[in-house]
Protein backbone atom coordinates (compact mmCIF):
# COMPACT_ATOMS: atom_id res chain seq x y z
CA UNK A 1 12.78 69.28 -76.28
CA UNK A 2 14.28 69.55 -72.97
CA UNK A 3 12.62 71.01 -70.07
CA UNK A 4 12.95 73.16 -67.60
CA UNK A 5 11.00 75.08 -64.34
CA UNK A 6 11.81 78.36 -63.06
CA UNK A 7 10.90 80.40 -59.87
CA UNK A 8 9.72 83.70 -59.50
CA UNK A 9 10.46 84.76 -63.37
CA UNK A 10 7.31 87.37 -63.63
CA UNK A 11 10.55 89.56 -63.55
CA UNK A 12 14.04 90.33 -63.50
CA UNK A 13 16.28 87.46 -63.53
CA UNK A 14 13.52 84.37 -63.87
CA UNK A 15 11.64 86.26 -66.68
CA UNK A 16 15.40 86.88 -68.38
CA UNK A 17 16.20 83.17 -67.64
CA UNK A 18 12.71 82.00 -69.46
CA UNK A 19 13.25 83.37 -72.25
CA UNK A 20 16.94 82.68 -72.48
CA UNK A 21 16.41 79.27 -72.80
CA UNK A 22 13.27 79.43 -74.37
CA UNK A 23 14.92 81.29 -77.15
CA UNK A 24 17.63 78.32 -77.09
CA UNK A 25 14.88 75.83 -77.76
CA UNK A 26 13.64 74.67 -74.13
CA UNK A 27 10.17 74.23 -72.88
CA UNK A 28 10.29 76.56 -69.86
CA UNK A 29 7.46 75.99 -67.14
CA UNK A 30 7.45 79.69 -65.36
CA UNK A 31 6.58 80.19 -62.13
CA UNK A 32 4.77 83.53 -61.58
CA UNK A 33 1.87 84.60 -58.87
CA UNK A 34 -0.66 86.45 -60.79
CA UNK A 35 -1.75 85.35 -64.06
CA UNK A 36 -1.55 88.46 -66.13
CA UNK A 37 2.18 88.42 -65.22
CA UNK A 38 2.53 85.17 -67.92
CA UNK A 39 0.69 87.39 -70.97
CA UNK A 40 4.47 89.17 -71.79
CA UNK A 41 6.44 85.98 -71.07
CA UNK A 42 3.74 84.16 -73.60
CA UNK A 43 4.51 86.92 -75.96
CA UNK A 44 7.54 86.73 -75.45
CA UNK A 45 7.93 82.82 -76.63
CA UNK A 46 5.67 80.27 -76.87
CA UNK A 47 7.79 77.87 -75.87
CA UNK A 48 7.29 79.62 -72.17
CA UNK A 49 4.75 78.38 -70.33
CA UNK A 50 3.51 80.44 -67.31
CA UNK A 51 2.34 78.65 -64.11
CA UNK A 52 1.01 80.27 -61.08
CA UNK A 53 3.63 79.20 -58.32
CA UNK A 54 3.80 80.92 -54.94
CA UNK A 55 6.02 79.38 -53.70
CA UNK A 56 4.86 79.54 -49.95
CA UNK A 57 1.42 77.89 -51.10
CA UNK A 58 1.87 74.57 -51.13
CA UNK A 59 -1.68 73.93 -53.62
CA UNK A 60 0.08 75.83 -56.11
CA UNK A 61 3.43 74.34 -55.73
CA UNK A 62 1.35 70.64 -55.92
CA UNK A 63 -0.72 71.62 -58.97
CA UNK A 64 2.61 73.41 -60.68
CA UNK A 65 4.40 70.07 -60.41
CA UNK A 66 1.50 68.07 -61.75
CA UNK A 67 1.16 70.31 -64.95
CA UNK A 68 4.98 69.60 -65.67
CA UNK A 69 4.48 66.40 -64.85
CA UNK A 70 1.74 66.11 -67.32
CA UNK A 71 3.82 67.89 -69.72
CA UNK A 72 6.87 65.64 -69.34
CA UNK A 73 4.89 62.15 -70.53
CA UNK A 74 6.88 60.06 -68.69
CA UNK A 75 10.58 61.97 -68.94
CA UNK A 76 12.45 63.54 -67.11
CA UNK A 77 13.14 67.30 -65.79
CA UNK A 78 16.00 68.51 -67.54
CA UNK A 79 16.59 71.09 -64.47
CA UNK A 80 14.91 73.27 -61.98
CA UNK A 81 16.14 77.30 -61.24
CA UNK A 82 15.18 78.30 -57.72
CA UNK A 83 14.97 81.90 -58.19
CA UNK A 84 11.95 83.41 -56.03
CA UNK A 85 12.86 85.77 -53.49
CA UNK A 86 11.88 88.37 -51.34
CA UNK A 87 14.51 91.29 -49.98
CA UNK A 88 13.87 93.93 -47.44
CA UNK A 89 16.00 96.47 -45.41
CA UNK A 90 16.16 96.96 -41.66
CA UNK A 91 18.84 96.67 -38.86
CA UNK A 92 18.40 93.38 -36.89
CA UNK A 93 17.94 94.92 -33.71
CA UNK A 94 15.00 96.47 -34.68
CA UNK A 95 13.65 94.74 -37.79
CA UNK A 96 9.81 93.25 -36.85
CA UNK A 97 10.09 89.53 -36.41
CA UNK A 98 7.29 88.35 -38.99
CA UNK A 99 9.46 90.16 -41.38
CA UNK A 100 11.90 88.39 -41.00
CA UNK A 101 10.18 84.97 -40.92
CA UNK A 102 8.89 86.03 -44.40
CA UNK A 103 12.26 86.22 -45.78
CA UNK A 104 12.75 82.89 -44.47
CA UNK A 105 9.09 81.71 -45.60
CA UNK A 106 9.57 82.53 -49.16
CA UNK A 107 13.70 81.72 -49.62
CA UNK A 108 14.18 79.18 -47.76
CA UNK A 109 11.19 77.58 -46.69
CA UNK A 110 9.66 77.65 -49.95
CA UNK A 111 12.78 76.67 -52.46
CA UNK A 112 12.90 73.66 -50.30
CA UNK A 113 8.92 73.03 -50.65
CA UNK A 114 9.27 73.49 -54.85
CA UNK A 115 12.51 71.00 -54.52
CA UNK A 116 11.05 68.89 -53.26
CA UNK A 117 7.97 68.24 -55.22
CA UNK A 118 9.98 68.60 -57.92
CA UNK A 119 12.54 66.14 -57.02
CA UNK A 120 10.78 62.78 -58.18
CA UNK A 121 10.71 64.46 -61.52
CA UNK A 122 14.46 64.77 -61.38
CA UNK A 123 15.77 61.76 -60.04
CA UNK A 124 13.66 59.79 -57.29
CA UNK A 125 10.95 58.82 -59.66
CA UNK A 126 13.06 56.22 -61.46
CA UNK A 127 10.35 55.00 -64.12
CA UNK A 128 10.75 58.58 -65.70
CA UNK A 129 12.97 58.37 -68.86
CA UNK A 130 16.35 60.24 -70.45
CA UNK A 131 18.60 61.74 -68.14
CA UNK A 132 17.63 64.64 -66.20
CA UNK A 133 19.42 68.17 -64.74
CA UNK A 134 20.58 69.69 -62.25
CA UNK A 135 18.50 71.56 -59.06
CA UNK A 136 20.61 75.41 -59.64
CA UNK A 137 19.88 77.51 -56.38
CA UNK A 138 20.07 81.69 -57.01
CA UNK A 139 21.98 82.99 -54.34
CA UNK A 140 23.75 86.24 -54.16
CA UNK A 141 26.96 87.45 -53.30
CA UNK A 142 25.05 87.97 -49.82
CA UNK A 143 24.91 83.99 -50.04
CA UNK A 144 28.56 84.51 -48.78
CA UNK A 145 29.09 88.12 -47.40
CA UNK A 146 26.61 89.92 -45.08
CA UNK A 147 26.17 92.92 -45.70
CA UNK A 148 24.33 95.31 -42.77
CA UNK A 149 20.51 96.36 -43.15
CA UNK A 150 20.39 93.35 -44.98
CA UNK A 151 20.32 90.51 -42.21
CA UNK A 152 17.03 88.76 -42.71
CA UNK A 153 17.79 88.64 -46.76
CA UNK A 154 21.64 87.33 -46.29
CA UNK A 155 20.96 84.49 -43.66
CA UNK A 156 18.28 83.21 -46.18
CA UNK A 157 21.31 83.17 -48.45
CA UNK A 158 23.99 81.81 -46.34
CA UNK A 159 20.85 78.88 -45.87
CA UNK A 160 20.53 78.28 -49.52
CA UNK A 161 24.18 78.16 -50.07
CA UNK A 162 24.69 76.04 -47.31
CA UNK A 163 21.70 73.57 -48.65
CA UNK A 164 22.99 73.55 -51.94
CA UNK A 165 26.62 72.17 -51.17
CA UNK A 166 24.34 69.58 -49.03
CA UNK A 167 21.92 68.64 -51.41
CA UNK A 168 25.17 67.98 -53.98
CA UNK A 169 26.60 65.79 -51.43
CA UNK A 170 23.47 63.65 -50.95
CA UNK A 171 22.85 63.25 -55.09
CA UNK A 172 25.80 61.57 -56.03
CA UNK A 173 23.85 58.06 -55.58
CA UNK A 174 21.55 59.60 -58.19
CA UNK A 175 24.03 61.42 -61.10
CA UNK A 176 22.55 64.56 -60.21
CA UNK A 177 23.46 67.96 -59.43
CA UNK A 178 23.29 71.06 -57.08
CA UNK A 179 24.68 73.93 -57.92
CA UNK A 180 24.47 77.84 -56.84
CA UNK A 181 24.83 80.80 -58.72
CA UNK A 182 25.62 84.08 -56.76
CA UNK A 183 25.40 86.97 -58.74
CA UNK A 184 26.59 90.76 -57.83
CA UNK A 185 24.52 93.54 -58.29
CA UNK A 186 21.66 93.15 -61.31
CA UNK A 187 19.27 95.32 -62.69
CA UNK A 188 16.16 94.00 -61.28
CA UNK A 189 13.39 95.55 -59.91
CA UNK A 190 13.82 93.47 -56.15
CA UNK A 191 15.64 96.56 -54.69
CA UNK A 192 12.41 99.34 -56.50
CA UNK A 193 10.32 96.45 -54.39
CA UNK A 194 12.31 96.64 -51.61
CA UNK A 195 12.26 100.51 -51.66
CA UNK A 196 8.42 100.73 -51.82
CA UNK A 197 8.47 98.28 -49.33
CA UNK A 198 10.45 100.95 -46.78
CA UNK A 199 9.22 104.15 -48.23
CA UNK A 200 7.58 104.89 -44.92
CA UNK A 201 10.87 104.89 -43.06
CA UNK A 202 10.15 103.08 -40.29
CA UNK A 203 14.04 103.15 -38.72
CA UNK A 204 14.01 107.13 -39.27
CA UNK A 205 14.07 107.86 -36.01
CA UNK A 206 16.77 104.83 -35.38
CA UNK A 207 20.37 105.47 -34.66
CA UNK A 208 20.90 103.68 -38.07
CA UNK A 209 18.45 106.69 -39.69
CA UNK A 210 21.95 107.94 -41.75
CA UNK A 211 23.25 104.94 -42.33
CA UNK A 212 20.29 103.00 -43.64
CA UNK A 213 19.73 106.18 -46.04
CA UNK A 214 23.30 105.54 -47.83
CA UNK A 215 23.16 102.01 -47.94
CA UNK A 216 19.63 102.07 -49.77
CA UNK A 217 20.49 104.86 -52.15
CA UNK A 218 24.06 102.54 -52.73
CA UNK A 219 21.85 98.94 -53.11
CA UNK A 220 18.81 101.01 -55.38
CA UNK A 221 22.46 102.53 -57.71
CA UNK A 222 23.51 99.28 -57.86
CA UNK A 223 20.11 97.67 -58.67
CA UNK A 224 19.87 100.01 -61.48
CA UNK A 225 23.58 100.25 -62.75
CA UNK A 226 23.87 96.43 -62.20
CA UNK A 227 24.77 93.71 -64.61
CA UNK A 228 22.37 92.89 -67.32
CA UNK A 229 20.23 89.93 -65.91
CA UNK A 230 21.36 88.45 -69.49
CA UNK A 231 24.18 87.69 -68.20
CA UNK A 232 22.83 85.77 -65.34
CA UNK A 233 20.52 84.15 -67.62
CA UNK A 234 23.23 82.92 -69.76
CA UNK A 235 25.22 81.67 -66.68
CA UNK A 236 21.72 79.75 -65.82
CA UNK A 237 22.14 78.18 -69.62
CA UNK A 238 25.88 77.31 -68.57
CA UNK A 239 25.01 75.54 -65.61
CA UNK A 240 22.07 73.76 -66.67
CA UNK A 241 24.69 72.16 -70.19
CA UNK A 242 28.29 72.35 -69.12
CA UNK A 243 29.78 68.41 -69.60
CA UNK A 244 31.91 70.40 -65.81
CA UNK A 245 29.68 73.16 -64.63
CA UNK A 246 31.27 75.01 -61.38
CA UNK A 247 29.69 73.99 -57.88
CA UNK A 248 29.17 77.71 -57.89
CA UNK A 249 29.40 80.77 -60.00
CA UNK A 250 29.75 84.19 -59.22
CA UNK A 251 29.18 86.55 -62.15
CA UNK A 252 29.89 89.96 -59.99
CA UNK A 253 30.25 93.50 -61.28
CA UNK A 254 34.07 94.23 -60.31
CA UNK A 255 34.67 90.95 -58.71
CA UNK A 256 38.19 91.84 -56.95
CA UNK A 257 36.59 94.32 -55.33
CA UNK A 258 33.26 93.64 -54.51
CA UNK A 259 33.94 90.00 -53.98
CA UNK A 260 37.24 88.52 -54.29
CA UNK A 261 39.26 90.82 -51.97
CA UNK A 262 36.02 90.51 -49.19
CA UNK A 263 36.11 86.47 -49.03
CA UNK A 264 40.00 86.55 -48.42
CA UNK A 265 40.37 89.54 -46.19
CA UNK A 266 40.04 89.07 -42.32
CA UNK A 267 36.27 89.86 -41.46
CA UNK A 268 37.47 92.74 -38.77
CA UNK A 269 39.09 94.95 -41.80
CA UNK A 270 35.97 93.97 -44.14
CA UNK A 271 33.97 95.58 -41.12
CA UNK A 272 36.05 98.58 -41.29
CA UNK A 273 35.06 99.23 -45.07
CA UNK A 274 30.85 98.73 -44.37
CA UNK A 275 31.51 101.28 -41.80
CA UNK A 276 33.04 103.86 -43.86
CA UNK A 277 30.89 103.29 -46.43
CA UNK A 278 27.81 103.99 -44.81
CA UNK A 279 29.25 106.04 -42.14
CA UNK A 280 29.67 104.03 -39.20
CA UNK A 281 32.74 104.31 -36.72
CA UNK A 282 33.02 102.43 -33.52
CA UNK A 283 31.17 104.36 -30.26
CA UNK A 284 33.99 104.87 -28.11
């Protein structure tokens, strides 16, 4: 049975991942921070086995890798999904700096922590056994285009997509792989998070008061109206087995659009669309 560890899957697109690939036949060692978050994922399959992982505690993320390590009697990791993640709203001029930080605390700071504890189990511990997988970052399609009120969430991106082509480029030696996977809008409950997170409107007396209204009602639509975080899990499944698998993947709800067009377009006319959207114009 091959196996695998996943981040942050108490909900949303880890929990749809676990059991994806748990239904497939996988052992699936899943991260979660409170325990009564693994009861559904137990119920779910046995073959998921919930593991208290915060990622920005580095006890937990020692005594998580143990456990797998444990579990693997003496072979190797057959891939690890980065997936935790925090996201909140603010403009950067005014967004509290430990705010920020946590953004970068949690996914940034802490993917790199979990990869690498996790990385003898993959490929540096050579007395391990059988081939193993692939390190698979979650991204976002902020991973390659800021969007505004989002600044602290999309550099932690950019950083993970950035580390992700590096880590690739370092493995080689090793036969292993690094790959991202940037999905569109989801339905996940991150943005209802995000949203409690804000509900005291602290920029409501901003200049970006307006502004910040539209985009959240437009990211909390898209949260809920996103694509089924099946489909992400299935991409996970695809990059984790493909003989090829894509250095990245991009499954985006109307990808011309919303993704495509963006990356090829000059960045002054892609400006020009955030501000119409949300109702900026240039102060002249």
């Amino acid at each position: 049975m091959k196996t695998v560890v996943i981040t942050g899957a108490s909900t949303g697109i880890g929990r749809s991942g676990a059991e994806h690939l748990a239904a497939q036949g996988w052992q699936v060692f899943a991260g979660i921070r409170k325990e009564q978050d693994g009861d559904a994922l137990i119920a779910a399959d046995d073959r998921i086995k919930p593991i208290l992982l915060d990622v920005t505690q580095p006890d937990q993320v020692d005594a998580a890798v143990e456990t797998v390590r444990a579990a693997l009697d003496g072979q190797k990791l057959a891939g690890l999904v980065n997936n935790a993640g925090i996201a909140n709203m603010g403009p950067l001029a005014l967004q509290p700096l430990d705010q920020f930080k946590s953004h970068f605390d949690v996914n940034v700071f802490g993917l790199f922590s979990v990869r690498q504890d996790v990385a003898p189990l993959l490929c540096l511990d050579e007395s391990l056994t059988l081939p193993a997988g692939p390190f698979i970052n979650i991204t976002r399609v902020g991973g390659r285009l800021a969007s505004p009120f989002l600044g602290a969430y999309t550099a932690t991106k950019h950083a993970v997509e950035s580390m992700t082509d590096s880590l690739r480029r370092e493995l080689v030696i090793f036969g292993i792989d690094a790959i991202a996977i940037g999905p569109g809008a989801v339905r996940t409950p991150i943005w209802d998070k995000a949203e409690s997170d804000n509900s005291s409107n602290p920029y409501s007396n901003s200049p970006w008061a307006k502004p910040i209204e539209v985009f959240s009602e437009t990211m909390l639509e898209g949260g809920r109206t996103g694509l089924d975080p099946q489909i992400i899990a299935e991409t996970i499944e695809t990059a984790l087995t493909a003989a090829k698998p894509k250095a990245r993947y991009a499954p985006v709800p109307s990808k011309l659009t919303n993704f495509t067009l963006p990356m090829l377009l000059p960045k002054r006319v892609v400006d020009g669309f955030f501000w119409k959207r949300f109702g900026m114009s240039p102060k002249s």
